[in-house]
PDB file of N, CA and C in Angstrom:
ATOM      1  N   UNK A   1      10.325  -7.772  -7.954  1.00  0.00           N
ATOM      2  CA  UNK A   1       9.480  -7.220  -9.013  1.00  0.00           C
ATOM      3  C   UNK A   1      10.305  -7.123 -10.291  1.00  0.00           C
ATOM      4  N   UNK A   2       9.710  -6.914 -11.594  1.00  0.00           N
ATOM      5  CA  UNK A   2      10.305  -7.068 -12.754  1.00  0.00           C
ATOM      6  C   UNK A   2      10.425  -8.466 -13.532  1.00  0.00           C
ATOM      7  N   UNK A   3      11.210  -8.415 -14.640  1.00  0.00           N
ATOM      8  CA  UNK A   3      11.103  -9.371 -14.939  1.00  0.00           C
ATOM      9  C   UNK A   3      11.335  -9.323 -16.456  1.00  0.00           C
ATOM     10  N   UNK A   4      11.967 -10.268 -17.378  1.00  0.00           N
ATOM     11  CA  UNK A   4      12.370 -10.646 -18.850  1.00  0.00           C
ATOM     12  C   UNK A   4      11.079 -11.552 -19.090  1.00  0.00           C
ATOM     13  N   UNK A   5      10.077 -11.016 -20.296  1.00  0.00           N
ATOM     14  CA  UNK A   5       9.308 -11.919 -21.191  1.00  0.00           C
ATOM     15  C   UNK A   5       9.973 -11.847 -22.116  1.00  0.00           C
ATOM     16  N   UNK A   6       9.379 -13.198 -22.592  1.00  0.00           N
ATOM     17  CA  UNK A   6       9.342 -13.291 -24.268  1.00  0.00           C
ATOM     18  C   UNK A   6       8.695 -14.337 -24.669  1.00  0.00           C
ATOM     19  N   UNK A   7       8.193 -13.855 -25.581  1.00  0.00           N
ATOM     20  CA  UNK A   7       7.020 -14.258 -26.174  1.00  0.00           C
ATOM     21  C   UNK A   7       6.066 -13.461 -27.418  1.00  0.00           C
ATOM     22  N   UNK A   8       4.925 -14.288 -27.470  1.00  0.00           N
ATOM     23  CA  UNK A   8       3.811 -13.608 -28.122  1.00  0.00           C
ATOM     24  C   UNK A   8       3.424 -12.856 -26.888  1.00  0.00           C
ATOM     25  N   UNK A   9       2.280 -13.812 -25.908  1.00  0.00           N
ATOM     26  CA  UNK A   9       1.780 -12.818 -25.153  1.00  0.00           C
ATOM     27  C   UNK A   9       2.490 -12.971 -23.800  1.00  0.00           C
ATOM     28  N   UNK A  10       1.648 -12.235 -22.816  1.00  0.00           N
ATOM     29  CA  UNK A  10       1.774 -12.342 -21.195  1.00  0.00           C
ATOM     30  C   UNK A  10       1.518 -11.435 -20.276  1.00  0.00           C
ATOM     31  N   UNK A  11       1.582 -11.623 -19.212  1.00  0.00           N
ATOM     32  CA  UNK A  11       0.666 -10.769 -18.321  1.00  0.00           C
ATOM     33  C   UNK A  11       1.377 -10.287 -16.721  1.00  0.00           C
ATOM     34  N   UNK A  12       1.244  -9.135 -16.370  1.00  0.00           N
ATOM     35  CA  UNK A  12       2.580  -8.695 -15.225  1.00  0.00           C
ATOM     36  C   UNK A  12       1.152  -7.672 -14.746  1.00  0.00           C
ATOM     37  N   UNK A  13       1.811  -7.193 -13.426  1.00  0.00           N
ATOM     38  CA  UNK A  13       1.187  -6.036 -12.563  1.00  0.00           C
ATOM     39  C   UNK A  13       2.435  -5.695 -11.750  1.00  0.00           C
ATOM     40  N   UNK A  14       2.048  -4.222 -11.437  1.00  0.00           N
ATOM     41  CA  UNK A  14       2.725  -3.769 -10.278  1.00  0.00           C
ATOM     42  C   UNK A  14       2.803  -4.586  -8.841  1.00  0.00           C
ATOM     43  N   UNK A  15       3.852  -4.724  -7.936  1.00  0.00           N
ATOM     44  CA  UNK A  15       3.987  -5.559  -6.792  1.00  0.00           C
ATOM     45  C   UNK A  15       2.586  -4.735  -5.902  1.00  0.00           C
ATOM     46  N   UNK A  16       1.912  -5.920  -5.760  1.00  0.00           N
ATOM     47  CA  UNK A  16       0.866  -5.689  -4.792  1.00  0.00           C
ATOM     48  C   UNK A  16      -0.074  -6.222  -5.436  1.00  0.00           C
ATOM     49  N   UNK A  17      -0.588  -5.747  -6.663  1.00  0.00           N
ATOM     50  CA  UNK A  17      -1.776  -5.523  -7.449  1.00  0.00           C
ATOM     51  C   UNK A  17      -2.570  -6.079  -7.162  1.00  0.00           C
ATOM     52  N   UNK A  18      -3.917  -6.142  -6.625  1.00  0.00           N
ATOM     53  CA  UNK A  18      -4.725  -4.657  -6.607  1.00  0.00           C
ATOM     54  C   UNK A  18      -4.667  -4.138  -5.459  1.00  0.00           C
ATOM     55  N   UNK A  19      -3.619  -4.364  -4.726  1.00  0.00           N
ATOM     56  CA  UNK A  19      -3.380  -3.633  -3.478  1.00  0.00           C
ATOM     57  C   UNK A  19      -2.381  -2.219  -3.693  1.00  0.00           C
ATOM     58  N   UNK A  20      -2.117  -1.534  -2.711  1.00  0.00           N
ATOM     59  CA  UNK A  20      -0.959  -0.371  -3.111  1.00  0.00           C
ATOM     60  C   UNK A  20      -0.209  -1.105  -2.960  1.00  0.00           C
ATOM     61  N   UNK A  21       1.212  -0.433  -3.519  1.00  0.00           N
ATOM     62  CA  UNK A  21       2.623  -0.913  -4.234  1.00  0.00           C
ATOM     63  C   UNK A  21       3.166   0.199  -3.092  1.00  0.00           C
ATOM     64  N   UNK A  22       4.600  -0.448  -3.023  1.00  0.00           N
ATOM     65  CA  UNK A  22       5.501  -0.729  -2.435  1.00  0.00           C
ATOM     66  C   UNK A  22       6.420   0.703  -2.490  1.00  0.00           C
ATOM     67  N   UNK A  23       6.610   1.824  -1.285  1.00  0.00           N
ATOM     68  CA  UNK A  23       7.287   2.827  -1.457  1.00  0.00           C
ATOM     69  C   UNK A  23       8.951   2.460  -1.909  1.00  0.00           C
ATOM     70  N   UNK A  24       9.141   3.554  -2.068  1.00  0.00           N
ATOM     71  CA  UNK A  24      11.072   3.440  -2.605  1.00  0.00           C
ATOM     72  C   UNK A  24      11.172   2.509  -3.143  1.00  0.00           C
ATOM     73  N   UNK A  25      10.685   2.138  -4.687  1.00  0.00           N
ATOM     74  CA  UNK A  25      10.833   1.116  -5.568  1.00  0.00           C
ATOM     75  C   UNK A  25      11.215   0.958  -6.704  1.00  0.00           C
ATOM     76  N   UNK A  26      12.014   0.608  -7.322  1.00  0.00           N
ATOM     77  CA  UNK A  26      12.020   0.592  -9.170  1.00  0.00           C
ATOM     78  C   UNK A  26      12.235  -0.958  -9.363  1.00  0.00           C
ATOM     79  N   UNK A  27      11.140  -0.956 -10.279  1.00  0.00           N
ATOM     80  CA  UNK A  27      10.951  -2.222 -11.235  1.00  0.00           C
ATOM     81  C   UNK A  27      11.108  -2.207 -12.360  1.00  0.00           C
ATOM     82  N   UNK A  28      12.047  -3.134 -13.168  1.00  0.00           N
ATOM     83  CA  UNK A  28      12.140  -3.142 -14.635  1.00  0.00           C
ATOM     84  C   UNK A  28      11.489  -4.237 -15.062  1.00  0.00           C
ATOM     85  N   UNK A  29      10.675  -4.104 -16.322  1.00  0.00           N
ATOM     86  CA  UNK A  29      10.556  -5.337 -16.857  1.00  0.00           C
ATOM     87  C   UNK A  29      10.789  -4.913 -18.597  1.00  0.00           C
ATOM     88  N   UNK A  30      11.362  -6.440 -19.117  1.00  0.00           N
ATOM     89  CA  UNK A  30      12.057  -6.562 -20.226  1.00  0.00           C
ATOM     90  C   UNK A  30      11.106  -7.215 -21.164  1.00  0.00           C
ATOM     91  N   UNK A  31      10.627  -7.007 -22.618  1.00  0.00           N
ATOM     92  CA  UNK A  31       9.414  -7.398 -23.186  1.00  0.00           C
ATOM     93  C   UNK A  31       9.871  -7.684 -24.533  1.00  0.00           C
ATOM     94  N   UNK A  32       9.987  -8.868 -24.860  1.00  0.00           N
ATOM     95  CA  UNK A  32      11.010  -9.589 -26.354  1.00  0.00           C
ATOM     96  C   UNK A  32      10.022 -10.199 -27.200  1.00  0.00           C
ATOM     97  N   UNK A  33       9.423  -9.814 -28.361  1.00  0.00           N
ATOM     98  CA  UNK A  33       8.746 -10.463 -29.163  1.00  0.00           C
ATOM     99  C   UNK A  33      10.136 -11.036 -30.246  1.00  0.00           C
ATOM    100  N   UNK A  34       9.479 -12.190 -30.805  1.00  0.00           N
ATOM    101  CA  UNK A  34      10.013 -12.804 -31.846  1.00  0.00           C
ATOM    102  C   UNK A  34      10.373 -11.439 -32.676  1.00  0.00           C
ATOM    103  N   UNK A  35      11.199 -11.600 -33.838  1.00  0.00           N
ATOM    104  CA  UNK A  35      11.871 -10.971 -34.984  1.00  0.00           C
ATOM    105  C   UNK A  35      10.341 -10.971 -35.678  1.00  0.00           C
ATOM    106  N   UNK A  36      10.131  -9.759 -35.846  1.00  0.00           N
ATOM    107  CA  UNK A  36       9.100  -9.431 -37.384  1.00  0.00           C
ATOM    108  C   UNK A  36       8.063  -9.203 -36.647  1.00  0.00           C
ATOM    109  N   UNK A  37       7.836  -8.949 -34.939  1.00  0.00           N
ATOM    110  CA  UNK A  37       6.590  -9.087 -34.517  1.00  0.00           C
ATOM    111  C   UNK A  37       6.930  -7.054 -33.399  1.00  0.00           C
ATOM    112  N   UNK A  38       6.085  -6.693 -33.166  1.00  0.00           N
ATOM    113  CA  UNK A  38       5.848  -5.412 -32.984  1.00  0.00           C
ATOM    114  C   UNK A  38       5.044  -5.503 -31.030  1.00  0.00           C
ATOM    115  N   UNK A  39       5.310  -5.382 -30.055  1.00  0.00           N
ATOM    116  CA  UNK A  39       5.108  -5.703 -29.070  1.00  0.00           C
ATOM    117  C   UNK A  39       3.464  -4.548 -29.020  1.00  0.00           C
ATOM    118  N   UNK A  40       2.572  -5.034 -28.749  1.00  0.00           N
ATOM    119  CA  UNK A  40       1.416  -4.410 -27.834  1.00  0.00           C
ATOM    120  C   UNK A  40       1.233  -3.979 -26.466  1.00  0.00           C
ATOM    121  N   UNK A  41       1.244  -3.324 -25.638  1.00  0.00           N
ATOM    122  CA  UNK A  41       1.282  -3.164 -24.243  1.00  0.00           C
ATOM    123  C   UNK A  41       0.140  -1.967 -23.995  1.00  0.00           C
ATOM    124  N   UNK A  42      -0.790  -3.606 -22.714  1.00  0.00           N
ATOM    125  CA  UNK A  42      -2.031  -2.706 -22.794  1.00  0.00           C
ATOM    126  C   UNK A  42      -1.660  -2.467 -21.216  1.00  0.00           C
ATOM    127  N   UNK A  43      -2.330  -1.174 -20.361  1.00  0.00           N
ATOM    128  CA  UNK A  43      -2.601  -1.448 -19.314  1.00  0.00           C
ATOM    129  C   UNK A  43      -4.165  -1.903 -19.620  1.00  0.00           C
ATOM    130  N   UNK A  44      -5.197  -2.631 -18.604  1.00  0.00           N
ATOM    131  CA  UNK A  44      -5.706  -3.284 -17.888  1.00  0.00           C
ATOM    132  C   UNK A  44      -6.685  -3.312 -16.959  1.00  0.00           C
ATOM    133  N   UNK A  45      -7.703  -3.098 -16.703  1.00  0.00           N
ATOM    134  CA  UNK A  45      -8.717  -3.313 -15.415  1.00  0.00           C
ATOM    135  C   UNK A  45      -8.567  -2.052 -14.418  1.00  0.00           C
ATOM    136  N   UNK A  46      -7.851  -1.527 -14.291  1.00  0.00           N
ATOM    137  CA  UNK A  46      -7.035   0.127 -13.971  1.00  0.00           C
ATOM    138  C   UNK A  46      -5.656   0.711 -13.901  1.00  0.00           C
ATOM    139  N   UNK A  47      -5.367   1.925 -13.751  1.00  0.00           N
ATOM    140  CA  UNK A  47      -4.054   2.386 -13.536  1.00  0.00           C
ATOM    141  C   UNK A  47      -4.230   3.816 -12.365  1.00  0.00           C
ATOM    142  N   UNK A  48      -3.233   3.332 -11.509  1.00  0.00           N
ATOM    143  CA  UNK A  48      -3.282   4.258 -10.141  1.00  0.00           C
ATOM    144  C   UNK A  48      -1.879   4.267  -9.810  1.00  0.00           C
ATOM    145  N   UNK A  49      -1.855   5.322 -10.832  1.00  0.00           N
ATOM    146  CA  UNK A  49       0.054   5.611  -9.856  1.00  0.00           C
ATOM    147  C   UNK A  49       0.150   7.167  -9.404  1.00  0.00           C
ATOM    148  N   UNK A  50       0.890   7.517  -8.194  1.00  0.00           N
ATOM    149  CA  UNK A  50       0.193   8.905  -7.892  1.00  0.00           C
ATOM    150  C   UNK A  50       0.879   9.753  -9.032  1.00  0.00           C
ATOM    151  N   UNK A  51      -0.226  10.767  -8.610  1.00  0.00           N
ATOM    152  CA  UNK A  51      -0.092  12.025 -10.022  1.00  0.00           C
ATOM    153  C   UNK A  51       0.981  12.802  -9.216  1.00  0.00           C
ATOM    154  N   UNK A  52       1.692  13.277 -10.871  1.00  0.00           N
ATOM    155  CA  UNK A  52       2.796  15.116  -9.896  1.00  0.00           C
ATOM    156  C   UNK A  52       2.923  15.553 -11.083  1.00  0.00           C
ATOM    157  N   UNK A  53       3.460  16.648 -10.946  1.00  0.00           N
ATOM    158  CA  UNK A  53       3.528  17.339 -12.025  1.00  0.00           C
ATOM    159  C   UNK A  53       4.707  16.576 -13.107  1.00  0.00           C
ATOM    160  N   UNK A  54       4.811  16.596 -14.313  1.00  0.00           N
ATOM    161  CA  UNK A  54       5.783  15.922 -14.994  1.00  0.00           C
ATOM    162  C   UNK A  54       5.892  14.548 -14.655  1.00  0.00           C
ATOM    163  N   UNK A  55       5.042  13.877 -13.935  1.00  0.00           N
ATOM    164  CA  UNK A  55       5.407  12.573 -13.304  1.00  0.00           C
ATOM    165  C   UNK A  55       6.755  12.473 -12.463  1.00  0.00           C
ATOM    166  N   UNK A  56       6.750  13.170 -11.833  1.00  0.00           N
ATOM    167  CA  UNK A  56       8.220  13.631 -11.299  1.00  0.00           C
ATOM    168  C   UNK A  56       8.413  12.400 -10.234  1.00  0.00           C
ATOM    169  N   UNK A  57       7.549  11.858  -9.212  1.00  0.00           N
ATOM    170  CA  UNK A  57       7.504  11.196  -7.968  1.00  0.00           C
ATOM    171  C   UNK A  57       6.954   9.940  -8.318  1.00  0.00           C
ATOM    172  N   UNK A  58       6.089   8.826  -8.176  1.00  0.00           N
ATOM    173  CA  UNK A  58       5.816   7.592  -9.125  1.00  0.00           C
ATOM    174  C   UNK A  58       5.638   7.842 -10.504  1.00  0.00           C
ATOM    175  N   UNK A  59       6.008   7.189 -10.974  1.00  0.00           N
ATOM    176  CA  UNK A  59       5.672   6.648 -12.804  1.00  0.00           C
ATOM    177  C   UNK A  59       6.474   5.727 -13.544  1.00  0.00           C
ATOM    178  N   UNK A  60       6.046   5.122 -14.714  1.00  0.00           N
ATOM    179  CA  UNK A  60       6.199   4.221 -15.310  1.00  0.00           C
ATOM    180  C   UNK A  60       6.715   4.999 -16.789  1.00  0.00           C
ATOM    181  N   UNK A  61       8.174   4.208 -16.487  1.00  0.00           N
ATOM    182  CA  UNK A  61       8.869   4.496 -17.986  1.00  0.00           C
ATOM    183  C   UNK A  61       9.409   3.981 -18.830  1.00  0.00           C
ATOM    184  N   UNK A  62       8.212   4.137 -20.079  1.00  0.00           N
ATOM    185  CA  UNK A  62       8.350   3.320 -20.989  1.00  0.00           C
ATOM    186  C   UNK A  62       9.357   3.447 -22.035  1.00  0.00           C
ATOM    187  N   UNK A  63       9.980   2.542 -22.657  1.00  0.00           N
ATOM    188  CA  UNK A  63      11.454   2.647 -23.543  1.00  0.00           C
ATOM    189  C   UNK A  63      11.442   1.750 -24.676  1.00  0.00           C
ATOM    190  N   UNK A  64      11.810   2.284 -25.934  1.00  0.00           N
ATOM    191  CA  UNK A  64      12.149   0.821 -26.698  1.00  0.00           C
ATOM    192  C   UNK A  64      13.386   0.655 -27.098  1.00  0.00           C
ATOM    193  N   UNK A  65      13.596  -0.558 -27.839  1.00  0.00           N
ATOM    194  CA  UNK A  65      15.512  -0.731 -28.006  1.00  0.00           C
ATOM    195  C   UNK A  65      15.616  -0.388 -29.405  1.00  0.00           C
ATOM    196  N   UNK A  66      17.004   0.249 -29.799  1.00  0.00           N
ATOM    197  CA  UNK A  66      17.643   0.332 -30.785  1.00  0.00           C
ATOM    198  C   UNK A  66      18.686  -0.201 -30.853  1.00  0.00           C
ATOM    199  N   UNK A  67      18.930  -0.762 -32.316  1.00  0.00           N
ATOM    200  CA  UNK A  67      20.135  -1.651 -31.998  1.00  0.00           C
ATOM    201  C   UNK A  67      20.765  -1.408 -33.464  1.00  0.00           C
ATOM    202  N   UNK A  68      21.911  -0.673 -33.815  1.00  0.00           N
ATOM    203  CA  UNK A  68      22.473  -0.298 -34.942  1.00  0.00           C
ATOM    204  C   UNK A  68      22.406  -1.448 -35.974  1.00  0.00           C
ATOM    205  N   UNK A  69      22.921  -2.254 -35.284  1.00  0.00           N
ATOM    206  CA  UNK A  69      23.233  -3.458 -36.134  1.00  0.00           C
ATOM    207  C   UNK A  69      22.782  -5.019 -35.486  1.00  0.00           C
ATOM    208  N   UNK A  70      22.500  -6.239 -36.078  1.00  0.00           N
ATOM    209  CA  UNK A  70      22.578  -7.215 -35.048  1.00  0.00           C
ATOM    210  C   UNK A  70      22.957  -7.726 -34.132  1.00  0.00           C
ATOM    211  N   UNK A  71      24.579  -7.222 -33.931  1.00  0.00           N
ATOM    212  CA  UNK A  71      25.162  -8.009 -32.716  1.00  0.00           C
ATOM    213  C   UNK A  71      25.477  -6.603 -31.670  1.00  0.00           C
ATOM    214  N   UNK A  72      24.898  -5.263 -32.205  1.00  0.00           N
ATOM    215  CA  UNK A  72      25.557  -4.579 -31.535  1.00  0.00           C
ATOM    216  C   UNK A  72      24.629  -4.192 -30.302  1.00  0.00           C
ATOM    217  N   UNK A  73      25.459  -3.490 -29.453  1.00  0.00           N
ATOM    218  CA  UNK A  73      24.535  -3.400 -28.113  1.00  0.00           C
ATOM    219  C   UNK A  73      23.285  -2.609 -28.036  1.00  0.00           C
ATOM    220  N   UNK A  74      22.077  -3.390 -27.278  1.00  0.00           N
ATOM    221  CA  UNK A  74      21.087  -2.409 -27.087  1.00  0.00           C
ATOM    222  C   UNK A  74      20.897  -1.297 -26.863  1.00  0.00           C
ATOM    223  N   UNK A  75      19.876   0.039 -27.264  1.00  0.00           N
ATOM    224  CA  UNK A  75      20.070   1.440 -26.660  1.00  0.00           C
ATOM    225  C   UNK A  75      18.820   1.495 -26.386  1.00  0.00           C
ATOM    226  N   UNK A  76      18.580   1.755 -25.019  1.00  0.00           N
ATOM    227  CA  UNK A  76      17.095   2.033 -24.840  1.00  0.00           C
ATOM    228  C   UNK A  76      16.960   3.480 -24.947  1.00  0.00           C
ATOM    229  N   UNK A  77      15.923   3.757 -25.266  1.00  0.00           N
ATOM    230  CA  UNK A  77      15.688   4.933 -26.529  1.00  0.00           C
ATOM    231  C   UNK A  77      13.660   5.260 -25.415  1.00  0.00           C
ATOM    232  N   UNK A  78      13.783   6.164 -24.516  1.00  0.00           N
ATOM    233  CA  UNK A  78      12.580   6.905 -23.578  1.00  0.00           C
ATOM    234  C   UNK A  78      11.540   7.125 -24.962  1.00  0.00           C
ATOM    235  N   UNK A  79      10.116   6.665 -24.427  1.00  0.00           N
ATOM    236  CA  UNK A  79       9.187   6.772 -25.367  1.00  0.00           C
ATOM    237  C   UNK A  79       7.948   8.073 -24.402  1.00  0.00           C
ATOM    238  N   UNK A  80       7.931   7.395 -23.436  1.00  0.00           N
ATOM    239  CA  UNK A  80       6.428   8.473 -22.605  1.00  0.00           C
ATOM    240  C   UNK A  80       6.864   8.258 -21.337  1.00  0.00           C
ATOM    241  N   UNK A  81       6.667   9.243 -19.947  1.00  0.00           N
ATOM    242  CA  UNK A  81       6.391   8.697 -18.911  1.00  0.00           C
ATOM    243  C   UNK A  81       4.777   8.568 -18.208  1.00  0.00           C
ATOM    244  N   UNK A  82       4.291   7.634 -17.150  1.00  0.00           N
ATOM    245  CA  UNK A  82       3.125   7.503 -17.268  1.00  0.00           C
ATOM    246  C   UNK A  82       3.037   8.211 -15.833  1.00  0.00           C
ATOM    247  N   UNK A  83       1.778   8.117 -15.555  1.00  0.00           N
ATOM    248  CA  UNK A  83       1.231   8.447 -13.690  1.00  0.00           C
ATOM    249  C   UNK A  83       0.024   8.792 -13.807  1.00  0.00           C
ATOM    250  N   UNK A  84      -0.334   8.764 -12.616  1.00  0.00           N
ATOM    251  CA  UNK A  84      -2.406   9.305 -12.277  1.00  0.00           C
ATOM    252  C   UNK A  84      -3.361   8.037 -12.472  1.00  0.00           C
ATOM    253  N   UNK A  85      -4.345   8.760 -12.597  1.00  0.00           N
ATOM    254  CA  UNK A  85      -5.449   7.892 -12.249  1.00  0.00           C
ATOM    255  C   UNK A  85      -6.119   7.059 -13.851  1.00  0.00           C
ATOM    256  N   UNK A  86      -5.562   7.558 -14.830  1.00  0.00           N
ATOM    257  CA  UNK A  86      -6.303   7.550 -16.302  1.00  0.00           C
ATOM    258  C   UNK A  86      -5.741   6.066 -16.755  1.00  0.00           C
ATOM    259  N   UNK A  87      -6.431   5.084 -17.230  1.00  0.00           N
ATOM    260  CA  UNK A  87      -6.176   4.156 -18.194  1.00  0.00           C
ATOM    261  C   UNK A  87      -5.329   4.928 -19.351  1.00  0.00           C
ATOM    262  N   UNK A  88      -4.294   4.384 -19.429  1.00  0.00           N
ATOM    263  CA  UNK A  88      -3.176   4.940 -20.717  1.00  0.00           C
ATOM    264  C   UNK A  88      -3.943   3.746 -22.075  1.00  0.00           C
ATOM    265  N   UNK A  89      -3.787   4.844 -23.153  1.00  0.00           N
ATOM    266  CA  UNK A  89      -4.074   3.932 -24.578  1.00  0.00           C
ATOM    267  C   UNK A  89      -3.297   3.006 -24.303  1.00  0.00           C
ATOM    268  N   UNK A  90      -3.397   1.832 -25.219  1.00  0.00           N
ATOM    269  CA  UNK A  90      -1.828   0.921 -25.967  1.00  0.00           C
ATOM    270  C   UNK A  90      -0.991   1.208 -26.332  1.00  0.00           C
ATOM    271  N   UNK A  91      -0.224   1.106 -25.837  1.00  0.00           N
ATOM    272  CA  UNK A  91       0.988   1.436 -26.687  1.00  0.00           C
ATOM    273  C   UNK A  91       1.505   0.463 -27.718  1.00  0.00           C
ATOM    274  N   UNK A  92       1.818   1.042 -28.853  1.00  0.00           N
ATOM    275  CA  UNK A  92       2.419  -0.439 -29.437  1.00  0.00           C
ATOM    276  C   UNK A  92       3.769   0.283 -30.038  1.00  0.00           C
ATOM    277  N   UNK A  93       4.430  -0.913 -29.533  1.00  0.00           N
ATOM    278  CA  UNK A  93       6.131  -0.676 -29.749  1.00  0.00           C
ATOM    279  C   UNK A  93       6.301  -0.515 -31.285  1.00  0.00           C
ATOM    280  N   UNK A  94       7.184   0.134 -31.733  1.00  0.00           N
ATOM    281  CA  UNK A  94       7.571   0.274 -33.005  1.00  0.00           C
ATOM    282  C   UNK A  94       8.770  -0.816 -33.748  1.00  0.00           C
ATOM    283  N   UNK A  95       8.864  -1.798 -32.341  1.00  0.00           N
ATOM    284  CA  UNK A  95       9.921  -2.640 -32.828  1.00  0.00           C
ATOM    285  C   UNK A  95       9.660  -4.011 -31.737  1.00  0.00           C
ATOM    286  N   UNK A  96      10.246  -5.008 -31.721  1.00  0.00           N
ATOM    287  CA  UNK A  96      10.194  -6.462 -31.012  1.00  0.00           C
ATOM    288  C   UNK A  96      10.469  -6.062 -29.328  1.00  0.00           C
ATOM    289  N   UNK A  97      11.383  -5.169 -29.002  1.00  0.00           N
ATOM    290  CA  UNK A  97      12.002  -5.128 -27.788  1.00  0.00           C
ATOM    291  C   UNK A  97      11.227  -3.569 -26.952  1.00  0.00           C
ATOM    292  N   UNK A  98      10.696  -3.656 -25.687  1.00  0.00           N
ATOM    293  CA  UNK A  98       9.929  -2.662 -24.630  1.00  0.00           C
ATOM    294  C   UNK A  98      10.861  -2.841 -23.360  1.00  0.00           C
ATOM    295  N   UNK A  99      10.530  -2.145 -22.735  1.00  0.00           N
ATOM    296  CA  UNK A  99      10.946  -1.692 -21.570  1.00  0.00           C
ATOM    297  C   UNK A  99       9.889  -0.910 -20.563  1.00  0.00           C
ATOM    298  N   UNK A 100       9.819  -1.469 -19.417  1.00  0.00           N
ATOM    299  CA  UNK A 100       8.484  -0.568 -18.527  1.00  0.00           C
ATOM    300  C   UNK A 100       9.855  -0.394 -17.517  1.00  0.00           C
ATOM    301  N   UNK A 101       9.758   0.750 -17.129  1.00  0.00           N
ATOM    302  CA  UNK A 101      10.400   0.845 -15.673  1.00  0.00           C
ATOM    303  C   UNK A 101       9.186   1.376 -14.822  1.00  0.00           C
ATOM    304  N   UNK A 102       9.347   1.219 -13.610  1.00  0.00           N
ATOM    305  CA  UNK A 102       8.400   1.445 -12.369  1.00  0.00           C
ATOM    306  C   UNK A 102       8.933   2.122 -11.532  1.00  0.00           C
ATOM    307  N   UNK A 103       9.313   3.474 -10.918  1.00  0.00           N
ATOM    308  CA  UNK A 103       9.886   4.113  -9.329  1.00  0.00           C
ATOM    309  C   UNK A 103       8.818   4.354  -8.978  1.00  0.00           C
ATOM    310  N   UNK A 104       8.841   4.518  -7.698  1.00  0.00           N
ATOM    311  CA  UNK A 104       8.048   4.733  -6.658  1.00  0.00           C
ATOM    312  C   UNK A 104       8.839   5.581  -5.653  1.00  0.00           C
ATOM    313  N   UNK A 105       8.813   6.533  -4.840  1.00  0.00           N
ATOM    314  CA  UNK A 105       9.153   7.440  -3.848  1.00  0.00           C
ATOM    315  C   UNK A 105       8.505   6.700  -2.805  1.00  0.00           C
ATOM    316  N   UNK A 106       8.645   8.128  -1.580  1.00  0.00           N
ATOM    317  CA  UNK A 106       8.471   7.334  -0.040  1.00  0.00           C
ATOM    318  C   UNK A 106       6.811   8.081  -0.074  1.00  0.00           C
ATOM    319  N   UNK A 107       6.271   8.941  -0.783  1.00  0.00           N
ATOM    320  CA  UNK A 107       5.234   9.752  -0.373  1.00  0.00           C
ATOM    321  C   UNK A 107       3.666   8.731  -0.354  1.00  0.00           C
ATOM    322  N   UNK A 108       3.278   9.387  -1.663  1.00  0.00           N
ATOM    323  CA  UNK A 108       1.944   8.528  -2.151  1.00  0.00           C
ATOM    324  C   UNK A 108       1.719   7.068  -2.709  1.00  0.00           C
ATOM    325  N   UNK A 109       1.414   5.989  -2.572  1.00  0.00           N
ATOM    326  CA  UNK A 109       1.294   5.028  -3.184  1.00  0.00           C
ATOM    327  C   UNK A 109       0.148   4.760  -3.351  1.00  0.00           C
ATOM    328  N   UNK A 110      -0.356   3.629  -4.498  1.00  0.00           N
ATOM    329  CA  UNK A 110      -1.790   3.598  -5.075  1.00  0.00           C
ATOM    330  C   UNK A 110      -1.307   2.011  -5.306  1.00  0.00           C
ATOM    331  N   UNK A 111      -2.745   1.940  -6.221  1.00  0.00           N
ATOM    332  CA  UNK A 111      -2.619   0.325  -6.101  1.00  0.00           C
ATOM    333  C   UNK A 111      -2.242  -0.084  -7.641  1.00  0.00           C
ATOM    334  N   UNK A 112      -1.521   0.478  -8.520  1.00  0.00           N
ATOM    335  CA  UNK A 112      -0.518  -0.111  -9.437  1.00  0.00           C
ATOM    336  C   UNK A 112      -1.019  -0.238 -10.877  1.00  0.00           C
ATOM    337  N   UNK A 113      -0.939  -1.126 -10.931  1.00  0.00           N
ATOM    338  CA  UNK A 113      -1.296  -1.579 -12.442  1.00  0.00           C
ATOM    339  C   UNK A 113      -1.132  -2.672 -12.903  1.00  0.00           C
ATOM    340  N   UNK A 114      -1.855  -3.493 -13.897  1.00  0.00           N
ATOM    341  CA  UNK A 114      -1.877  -4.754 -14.926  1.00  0.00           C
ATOM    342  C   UNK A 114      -1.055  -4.678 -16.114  1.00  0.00           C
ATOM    343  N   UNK A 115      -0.878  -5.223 -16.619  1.00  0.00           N
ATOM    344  CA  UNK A 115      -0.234  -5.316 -18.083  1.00  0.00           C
ATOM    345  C   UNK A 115      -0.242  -6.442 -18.585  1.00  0.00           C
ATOM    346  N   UNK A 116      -0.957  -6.934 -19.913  1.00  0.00           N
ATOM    347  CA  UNK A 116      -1.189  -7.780 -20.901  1.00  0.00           C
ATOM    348  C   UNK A 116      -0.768  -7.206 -22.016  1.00  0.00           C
ATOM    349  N   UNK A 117       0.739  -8.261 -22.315  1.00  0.00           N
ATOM    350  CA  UNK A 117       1.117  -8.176 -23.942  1.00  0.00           C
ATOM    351  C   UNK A 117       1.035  -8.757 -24.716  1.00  0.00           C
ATOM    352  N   UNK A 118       0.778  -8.261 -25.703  1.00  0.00           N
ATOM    353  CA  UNK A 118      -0.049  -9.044 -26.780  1.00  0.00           C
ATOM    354  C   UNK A 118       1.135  -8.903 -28.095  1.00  0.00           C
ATOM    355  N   UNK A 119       0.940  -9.066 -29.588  1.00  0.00           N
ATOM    356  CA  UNK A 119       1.432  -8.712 -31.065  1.00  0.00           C
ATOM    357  C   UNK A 119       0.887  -8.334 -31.462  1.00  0.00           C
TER     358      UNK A 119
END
């Protein structure tokens, strides 16, 4: 699971999708628009990751990069964490570079999520 885009658009789900996903899991995926372009990230058709309080046990965490200068190293920089049953708005990145992470625990699993990125 996971995975480096880049691009304009493209399209990912949680391992399974639309089936439940996979206990004791973390997935990263890496999301690179061209220079001058602002990443979109929709979820999709649904979102089912189990609920807890604070998102403490599954959820999806979203990040974007900072980068002082051009050559200098990336900082991923925590934007929201996600979970439950609710379609999340769009998010739209404030810069070219996203980050989704995915854990999963041993308890509850659901059946995941879509993601289509767009500019």
């Amino acid at each position: 699971c996971g995975g480096k885009f880049h691009g304009l658009r493209g399209n990912f789900s949680s391992h399974g999708f639309p089936e439940d996903y996979e206990a004791n899991t973390e997935c990263e995926w890496e999301i690179d628009t061209p220079a001058g372009y602002h990443a979109v990230i929709s979820f999709t058709t649904q979102f089912d990751v189990e609920t807890s309080s604070n998102c403490q046990n599954d959820y999806v965490q979203v990040y974007h990069a900072e980068q002082a200068e051009p050559h200098a190293p990336i900082t991923w920089v925590s934007d929201r964490r996600l979970c439950g049953k609710q379609l999340p708005q769009p998010i739209n990145s404030s810069g070219s570079r996203v980050k989704l992470l995915f854990h999963t625990n041993g308890d509850v699993q659901g059946s995941g999520f879509q993601v289509r990125k767009t500019v």
